[in-house]
Protein backbone atom coordinates (compact mmCIF):
# COMPACT_ATOMS: atom_id res chain seq x y z
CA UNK A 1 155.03 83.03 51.03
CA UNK A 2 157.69 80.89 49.50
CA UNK A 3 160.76 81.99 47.21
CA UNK A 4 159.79 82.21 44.38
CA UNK A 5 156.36 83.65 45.54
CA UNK A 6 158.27 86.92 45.76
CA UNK A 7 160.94 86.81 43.61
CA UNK A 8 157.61 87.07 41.02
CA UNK A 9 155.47 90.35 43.17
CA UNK A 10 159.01 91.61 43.17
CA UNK A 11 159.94 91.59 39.25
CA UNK A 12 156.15 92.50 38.48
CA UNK A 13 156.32 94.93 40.69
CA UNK A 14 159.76 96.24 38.84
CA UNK A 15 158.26 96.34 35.46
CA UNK A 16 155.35 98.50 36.55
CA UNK A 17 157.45 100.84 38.03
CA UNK A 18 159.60 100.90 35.25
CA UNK A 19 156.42 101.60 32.58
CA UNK A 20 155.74 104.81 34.97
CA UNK A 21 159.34 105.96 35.11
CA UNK A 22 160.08 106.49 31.63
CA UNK A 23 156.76 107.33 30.34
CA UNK A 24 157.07 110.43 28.52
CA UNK A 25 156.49 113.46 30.21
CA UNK A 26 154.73 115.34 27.07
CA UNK A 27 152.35 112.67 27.13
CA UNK A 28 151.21 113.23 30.72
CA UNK A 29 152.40 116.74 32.36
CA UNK A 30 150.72 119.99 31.84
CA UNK A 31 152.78 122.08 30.55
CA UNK A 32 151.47 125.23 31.66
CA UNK A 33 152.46 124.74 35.47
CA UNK A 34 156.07 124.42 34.24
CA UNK A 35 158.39 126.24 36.18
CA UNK A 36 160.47 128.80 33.69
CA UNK A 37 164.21 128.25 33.98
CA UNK A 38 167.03 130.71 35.02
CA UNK A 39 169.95 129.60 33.15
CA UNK A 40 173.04 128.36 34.56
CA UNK A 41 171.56 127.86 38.09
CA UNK A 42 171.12 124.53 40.04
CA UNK A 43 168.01 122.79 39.82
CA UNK A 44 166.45 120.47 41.96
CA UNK A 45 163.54 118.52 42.99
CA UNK A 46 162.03 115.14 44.46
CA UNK A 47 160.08 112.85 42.02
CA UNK A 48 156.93 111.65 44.28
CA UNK A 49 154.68 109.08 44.45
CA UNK A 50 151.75 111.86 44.85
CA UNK A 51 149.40 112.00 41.99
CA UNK A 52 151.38 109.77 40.14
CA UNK A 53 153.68 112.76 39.81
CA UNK A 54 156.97 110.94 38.17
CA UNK A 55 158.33 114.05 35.90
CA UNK A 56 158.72 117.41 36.21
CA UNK A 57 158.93 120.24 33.47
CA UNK A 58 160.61 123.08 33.40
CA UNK A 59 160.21 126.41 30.28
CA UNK A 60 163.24 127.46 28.37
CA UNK A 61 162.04 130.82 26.80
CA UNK A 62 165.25 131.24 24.27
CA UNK A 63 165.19 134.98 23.12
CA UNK A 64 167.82 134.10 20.53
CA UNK A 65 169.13 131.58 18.31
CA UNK A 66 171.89 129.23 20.10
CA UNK A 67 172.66 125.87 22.08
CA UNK A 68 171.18 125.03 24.97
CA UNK A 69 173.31 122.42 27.53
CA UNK A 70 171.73 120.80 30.24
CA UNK A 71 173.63 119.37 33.01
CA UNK A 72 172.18 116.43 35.07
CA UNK A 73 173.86 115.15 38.03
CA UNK A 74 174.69 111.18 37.96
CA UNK A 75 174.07 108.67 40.07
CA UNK A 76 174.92 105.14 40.74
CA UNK A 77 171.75 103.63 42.02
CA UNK A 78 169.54 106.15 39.93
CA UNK A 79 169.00 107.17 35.93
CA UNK A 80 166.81 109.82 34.95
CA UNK A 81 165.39 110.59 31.52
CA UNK A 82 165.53 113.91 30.16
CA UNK A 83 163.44 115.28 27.08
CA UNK A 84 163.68 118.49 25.08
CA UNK A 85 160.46 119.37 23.81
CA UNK A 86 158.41 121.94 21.73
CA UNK A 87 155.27 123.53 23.25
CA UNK A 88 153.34 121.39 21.08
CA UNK A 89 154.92 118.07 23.05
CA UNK A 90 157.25 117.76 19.77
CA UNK A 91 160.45 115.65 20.59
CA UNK A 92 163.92 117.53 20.08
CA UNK A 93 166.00 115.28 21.84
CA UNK A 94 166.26 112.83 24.89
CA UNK A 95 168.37 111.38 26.85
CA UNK A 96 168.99 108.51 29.76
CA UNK A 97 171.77 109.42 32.65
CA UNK A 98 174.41 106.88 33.28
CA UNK A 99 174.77 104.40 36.30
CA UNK A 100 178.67 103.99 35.91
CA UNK A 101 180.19 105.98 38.38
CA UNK A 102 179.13 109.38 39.89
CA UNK A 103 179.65 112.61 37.94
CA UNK A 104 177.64 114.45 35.54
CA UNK A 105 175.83 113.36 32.16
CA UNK A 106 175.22 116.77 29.98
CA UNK A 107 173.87 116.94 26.27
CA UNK A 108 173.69 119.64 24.08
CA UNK A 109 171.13 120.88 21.11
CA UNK A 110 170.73 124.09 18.88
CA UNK A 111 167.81 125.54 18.48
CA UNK A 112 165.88 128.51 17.07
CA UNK A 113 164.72 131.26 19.43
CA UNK A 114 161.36 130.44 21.27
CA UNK A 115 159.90 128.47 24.19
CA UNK A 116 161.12 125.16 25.05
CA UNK A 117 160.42 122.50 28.08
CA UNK A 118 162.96 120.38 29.52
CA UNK A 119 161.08 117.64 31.05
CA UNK A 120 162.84 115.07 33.87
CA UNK A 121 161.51 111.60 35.00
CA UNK A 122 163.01 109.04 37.19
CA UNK A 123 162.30 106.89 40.10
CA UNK A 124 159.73 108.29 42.32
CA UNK A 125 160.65 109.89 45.78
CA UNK A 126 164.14 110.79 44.40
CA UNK A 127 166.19 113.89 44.62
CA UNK A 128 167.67 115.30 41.21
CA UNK A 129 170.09 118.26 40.47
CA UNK A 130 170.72 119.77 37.30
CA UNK A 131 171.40 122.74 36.01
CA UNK A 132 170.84 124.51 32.28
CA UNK A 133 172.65 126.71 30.23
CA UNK A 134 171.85 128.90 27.12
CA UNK A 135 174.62 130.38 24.78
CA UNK A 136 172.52 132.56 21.91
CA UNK A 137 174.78 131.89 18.36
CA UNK A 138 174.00 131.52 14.94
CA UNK A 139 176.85 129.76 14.49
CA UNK A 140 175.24 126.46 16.05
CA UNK A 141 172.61 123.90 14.47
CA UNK A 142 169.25 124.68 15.18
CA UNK A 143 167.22 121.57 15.31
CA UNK A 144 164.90 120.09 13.92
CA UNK A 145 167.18 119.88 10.55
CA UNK A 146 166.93 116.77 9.37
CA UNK A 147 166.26 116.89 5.90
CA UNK A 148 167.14 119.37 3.20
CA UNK A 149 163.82 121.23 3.23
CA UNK A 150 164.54 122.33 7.08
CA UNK A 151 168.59 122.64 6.36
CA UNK A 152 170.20 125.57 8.00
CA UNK A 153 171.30 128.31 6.05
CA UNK A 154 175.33 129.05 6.93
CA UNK A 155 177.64 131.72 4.98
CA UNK A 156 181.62 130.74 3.89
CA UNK A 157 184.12 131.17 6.00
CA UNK A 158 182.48 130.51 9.36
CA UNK A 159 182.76 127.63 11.63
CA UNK A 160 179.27 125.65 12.43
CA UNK A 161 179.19 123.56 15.88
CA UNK A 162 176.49 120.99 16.03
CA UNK A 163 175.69 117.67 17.58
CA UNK A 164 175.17 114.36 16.14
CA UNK A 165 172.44 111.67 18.35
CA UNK A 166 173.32 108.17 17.04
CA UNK A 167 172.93 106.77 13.87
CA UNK A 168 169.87 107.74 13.08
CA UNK A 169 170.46 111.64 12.76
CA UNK A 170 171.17 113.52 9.99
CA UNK A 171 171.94 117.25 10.01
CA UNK A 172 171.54 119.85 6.52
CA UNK A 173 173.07 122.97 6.31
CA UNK A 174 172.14 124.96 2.89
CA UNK A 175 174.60 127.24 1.42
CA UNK A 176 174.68 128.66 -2.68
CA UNK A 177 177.08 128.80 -5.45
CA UNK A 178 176.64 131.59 -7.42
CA UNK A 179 178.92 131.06 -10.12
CA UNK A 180 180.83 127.75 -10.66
CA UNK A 181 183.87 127.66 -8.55
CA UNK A 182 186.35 125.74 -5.80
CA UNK A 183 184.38 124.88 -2.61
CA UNK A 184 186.44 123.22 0.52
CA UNK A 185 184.93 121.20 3.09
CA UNK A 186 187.02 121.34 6.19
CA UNK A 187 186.16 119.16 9.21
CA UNK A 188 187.67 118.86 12.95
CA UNK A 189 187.76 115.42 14.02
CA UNK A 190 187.28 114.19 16.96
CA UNK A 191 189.35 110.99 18.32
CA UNK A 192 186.75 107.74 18.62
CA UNK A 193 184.19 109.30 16.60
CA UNK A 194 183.37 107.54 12.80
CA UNK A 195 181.80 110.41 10.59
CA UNK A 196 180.47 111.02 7.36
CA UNK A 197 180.22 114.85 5.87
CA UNK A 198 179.19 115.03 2.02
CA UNK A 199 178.38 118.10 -0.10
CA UNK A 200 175.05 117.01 -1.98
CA UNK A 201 172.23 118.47 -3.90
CA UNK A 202 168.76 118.72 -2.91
CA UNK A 203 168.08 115.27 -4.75
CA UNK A 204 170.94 113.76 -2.88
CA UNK A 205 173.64 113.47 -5.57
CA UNK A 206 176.55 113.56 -3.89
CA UNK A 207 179.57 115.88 -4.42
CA UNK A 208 182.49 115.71 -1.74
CA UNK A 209 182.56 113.50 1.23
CA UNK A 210 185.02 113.28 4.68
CA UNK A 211 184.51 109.69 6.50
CA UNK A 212 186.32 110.77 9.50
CA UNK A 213 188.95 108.43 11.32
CA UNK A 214 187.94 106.68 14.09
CA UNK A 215 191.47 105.69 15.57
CA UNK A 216 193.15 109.03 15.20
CA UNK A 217 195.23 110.21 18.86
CA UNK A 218 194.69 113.78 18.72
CA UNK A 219 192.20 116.36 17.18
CA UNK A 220 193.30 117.09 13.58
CA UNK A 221 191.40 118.73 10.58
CA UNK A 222 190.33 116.92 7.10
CA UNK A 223 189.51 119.22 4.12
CA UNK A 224 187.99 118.16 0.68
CA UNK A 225 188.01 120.69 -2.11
CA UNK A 226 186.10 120.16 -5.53
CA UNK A 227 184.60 122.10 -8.34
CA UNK A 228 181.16 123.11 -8.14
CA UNK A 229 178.54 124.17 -10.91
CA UNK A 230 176.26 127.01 -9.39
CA UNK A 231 172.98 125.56 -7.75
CA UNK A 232 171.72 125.32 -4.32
CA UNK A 233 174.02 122.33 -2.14
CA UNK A 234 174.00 120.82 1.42
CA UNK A 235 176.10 119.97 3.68
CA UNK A 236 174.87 116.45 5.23
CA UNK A 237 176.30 115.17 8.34
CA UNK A 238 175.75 111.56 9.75
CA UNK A 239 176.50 108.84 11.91
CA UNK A 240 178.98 108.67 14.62
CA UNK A 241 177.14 110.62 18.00
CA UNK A 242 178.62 113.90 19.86
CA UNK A 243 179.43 117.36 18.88
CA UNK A 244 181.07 118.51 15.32
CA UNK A 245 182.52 121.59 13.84
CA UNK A 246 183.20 122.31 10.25
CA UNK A 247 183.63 124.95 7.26
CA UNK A 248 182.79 125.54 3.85
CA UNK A 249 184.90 127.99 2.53
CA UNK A 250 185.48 129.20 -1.13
C-alpha cells in the first residue's frame, strides 16, 4: 500500500471518528440509565468502543435554585465535550475542553430547581475525571433567559452573578418602578472582558447602558444612574463570554 494509500484510510478514518465523538449525547443516550450525581465528588469513566457507547450521562436533581459548576480534567492529547441538558434533551449549555496544557477546564450555569443531565463525549476507550458542584442561590441567573418574556425577576440592592457564552447570549433580568425615580446600574468589570449592560423596556428602547473596558488592569466598578418613569424594565446583558456581577439599586 503506497503513501498516500494511507495517508487517505487514515484521514477518512479521522473524520468518522470525529462525526461519532461529538455527536450529541441527547440525540443518542437514554437518559433513564443515567447515573444521578453526588456533588462535589470525582467522577470518572472510560468512553468505549462497545455499542457504539461514546458519551455518558449523568442526573443533576437540583432541589433549589442556584449555579451548578462542573469541573473536567484537561488533557493534552484528548478534548471532551460536555452538555447541560433538560430532561426533554433541551440544550442549556456546552462546552469543548482545551488541548493547551494540562489542568482543568470548568464552566458554570444557573438554573432553576429540577432535574438536569450532564452528558460527556470524547474519544472512545478514554479515561475522564470530573467532578460537579451545586451552590442553591437566588442570587444567580437561572437559564434559559434569553429574552424578556423568560427574564429573571431580581429585587434592588442585591448583587446578581451570571455567566455570559459568547456573542450570541443575551441574559434579562426584570425588575419594576413603581413610581418615577433615580435607578443606578452598577457593574464589576472584569479585566479582558468587552461588555454591554443596558436598562431597556420590554420593546427594547433603551435607557442606560455600561460598555465595559476591555484593557482595564484590575477589577473596578462602573455605575450609570438615570431617571426612570414607572413601567416594567430589563436589565440586558451581552457580548463579551465569562461570569458577571451587577446591581440595580434605587
Amino acid at each position: 500500500m503506497n503513501k498516500w494509500l494511507k495517508g487517505l484510510i487514515s484521514f477518512l478514518l479521522v473524520s468518522v471518528l470525529s462525526l461519532q465523538v461529538f455527536q450529541p449525547a441527547s440525540a443518542s443516550v437514554d437518559f433513564k440509565k443515567a447515573k444521578t450525581i453526588s456533588f462535589n465528588k470525582n467522577i470518572t469513566g472510560k468512553l468505549t468502543t462497545g455499542n457504539g457507547n461514546y458519551e455518558h450521562v449523568y442526573k443533576a436533581k437540583l432541589k433549589k435554585n442556584g449555579n451548578l459548576s462542573i469541573t473536567v480534567q484537561t488533557n493534552t492529547k484528548r478534548s471532551w465535550y460536555v452538555e447541560v441538558l433538560t430532561s426533554k434533551g433541551e440544550k442549556m449549555t456546552s462546552f469543548y475542553t482545551t488541548t493547551k496544557s494540562k489542568g482543568n477546564e470548568i464552566r458554570e450555569i444557573g438554573l432553576s430547581k429540577g432535574t438536569y443531565y450532564v452528558a460527556i463525549s470524547g474519544i472512545y476507550d478514554t479515561a475522564y475525571k470530573m467532578k460537579v458542584n451545586f451552590k442553591s442561590s437566588n442570587y444567580y441567573e437561572r437559564e434559559d433567559n434569553d429574552t424578556v418574556k423568560k427574564a429573571n425577576g431580581i429585587k434592588f440592592g442585591k448583587n446578581y452573578s451570571g455567566s455570559i457564552e459568547g456573542f450570541t447570549d443575551q441574559d434579562y433580568f426584570k425588575f419594576t418602578v413603581t413610581k418615577k425615580r433615580k435607578v443606578s446600574l452598577t457593574y464589576n468589570n472584569t479585566p479582558k472582558k468587552q461588555r454591554d449592560l443596558l436598562i431597556v423596556n420590554a420593546k427594547g428602547k433603551e435607557y442606560a447602558k455600561i460598555r465595559t473596558d476591555y484593557y482595564v488592569k484590575k477589577p473596578t466598578k462602573s455605575t450609570y444612574t438615570v431617571t426612570l418613569p414607572k413601567g416594567t424594565y430589563y436589565v440586558l446583558i451581552q457580548y463579551g463570554g465569562g461570569s458577571y456581577t451587577f446591581k440595580v439599586a434605587q
